[in-house]
C-alpha atoms as a PDB file:
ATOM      1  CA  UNK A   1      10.952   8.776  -1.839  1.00  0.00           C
ATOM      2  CA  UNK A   2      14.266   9.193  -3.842  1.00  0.00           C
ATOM      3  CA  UNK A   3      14.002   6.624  -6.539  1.00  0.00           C
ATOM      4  CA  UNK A   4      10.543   5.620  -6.589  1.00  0.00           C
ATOM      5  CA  UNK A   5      10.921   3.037  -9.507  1.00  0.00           C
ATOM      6  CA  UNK A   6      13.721   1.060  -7.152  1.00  0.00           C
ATOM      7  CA  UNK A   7      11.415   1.024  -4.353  1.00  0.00           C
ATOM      8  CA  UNK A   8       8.830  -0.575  -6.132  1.00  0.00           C
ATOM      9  CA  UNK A   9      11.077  -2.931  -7.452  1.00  0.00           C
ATOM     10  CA  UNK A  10      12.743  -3.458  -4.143  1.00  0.00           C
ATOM     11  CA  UNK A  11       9.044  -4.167  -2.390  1.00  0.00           C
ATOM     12  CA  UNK A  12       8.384  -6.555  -5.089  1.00  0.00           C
ATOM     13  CA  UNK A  13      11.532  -9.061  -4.664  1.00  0.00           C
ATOM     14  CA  UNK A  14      10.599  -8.998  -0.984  1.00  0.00           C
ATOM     15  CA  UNK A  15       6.995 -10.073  -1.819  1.00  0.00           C
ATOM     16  CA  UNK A  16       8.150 -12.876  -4.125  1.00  0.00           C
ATOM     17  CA  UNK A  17      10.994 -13.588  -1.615  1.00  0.00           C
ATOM     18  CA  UNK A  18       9.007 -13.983   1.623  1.00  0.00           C
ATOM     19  CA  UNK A  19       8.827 -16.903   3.676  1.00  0.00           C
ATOM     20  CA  UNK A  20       6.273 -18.178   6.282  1.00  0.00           C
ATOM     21  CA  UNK A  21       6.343 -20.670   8.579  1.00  0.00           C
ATOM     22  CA  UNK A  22       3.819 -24.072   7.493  1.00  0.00           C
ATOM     23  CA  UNK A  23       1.591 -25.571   9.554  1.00  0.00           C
ATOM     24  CA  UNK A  24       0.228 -28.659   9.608  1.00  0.00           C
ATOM     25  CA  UNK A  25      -3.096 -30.539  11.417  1.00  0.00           C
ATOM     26  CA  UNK A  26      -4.041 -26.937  12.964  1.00  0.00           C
ATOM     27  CA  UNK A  27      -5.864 -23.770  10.839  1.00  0.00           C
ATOM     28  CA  UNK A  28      -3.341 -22.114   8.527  1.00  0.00           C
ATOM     29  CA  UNK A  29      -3.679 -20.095   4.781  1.00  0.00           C
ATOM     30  CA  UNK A  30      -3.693 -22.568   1.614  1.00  0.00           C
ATOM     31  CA  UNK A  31       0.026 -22.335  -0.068  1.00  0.00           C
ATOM     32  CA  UNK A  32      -1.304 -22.054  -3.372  1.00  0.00           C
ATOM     33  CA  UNK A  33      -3.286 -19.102  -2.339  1.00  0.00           C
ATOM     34  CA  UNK A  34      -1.103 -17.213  -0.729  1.00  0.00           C
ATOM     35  CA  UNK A  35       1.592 -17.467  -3.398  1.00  0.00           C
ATOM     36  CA  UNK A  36      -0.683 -16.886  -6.107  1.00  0.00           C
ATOM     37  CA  UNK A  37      -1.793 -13.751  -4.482  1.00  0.00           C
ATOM     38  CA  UNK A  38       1.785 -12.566  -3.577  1.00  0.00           C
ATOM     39  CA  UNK A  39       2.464 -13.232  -7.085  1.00  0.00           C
ATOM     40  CA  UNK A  40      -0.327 -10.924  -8.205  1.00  0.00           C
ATOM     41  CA  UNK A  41       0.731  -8.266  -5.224  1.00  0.00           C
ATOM     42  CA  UNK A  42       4.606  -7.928  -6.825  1.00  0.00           C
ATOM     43  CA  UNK A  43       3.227  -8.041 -10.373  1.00  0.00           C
ATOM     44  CA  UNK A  44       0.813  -5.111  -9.309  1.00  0.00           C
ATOM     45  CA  UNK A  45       4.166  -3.372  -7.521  1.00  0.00           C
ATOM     46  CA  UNK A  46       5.562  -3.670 -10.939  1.00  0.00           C
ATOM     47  CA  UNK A  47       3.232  -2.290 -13.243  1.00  0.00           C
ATOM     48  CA  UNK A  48       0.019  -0.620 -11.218  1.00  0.00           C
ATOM     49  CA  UNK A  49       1.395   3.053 -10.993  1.00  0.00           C
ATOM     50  CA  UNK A  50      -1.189   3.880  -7.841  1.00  0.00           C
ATOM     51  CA  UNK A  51      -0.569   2.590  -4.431  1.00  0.00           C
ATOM     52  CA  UNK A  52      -4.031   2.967  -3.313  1.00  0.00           C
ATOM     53  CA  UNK A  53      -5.166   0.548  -6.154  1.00  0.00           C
ATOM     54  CA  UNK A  54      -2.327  -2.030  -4.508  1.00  0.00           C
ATOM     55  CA  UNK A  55      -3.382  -1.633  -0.814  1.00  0.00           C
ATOM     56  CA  UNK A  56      -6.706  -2.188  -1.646  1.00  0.00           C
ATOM     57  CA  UNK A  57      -5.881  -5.260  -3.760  1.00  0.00           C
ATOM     58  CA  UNK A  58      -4.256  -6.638   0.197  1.00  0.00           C
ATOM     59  CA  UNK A  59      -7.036  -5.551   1.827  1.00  0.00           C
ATOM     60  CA  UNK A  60      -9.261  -7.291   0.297  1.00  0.00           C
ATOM     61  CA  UNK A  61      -7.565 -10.405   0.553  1.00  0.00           C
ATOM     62  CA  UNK A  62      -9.115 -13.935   1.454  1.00  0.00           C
ATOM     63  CA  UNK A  63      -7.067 -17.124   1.394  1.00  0.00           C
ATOM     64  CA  UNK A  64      -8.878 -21.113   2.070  1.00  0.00           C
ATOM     65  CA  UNK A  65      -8.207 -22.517   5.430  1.00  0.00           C
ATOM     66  CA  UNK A  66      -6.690 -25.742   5.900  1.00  0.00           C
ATOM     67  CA  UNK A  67      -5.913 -27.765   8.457  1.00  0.00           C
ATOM     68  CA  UNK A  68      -5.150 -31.540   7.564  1.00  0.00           C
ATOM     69  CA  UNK A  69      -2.333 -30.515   4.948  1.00  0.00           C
ATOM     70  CA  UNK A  70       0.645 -27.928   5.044  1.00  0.00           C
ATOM     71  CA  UNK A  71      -0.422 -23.764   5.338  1.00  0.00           C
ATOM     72  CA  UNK A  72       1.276 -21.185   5.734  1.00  0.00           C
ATOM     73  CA  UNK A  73       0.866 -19.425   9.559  1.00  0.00           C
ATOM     74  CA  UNK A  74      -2.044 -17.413   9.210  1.00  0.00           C
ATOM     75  CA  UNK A  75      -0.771 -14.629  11.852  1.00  0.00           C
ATOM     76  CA  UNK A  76       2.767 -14.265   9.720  1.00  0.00           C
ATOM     77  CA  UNK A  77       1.246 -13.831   6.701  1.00  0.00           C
ATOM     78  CA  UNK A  78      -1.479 -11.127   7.681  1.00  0.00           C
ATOM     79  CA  UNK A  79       1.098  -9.332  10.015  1.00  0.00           C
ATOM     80  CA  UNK A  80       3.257  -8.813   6.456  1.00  0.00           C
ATOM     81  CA  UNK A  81       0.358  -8.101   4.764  1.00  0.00           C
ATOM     82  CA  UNK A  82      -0.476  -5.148   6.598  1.00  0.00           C
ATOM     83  CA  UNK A  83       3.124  -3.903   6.998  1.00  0.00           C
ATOM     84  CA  UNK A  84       2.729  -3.677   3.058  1.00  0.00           C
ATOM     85  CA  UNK A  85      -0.282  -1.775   3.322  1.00  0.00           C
ATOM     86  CA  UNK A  86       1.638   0.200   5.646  1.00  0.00           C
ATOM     87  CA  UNK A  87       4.325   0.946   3.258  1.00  0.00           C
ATOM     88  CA  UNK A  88       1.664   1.702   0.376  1.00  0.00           C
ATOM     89  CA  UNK A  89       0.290   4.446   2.528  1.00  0.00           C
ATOM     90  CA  UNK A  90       3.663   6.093   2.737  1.00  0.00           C
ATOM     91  CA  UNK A  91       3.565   6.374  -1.270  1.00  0.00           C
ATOM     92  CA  UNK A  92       0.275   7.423  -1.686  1.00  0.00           C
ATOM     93  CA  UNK A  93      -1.502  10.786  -2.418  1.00  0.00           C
ATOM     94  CA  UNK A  94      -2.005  11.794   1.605  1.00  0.00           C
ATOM     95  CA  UNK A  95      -5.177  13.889   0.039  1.00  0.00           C
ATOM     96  CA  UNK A  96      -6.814  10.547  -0.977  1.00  0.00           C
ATOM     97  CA  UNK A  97      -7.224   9.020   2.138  1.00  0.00           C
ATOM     98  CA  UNK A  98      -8.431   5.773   0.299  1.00  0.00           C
ATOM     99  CA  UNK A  99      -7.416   3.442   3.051  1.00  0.00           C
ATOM    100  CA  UNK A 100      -8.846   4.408   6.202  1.00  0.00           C
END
């Protein structure tokens, strides 16, 4: 990693910045949730110095279901959730091995 600080910071605008496609009368992830949480993911890219803690924060992750109002698409979301785990694991300690 060259410039770890801008990598962070680069991860983060592309958490605040991401888009899903809504659904609407079928199963999807409450809005409010998810951007909460992605709020909570970039603020934690900003100021949590240890991937692990990050990945595990994603991991861990639950959002409501809805179905009779707008959600976001439940596959989209959880695919870029786990490409950010993904990443995480590139930055962290590969003694830990916190995330298997």
């Amino acid at each position: 990693m060259s410039n770890p600080t801008q990598e962070r910071t680069d991860l983060a605008n592309k958490v605040i910045n991401s888009r899903f496609a809504t659904t609407k009368f079928k199963a999807g992830y409450d809005l409010n949730d998810v951007d909460d949480f992605l709020d909570t993911v970039a603020r934690q890219l900003r100021d949590e110095p240890r991937a692990e803690v990050i990945a595990k924060t994603i991991k861990n992750a639950a959002f409501r279901q809805t179905k009779w109002r707008d959600g976001y698409n439940s596959e989209q979301v959880d695919r870029f959730l786990d490409e950010l785990v993904k990443t995480l694991r590139t930055w962290q300690d590969p003694d830990l091995n916190l995330l298997a």
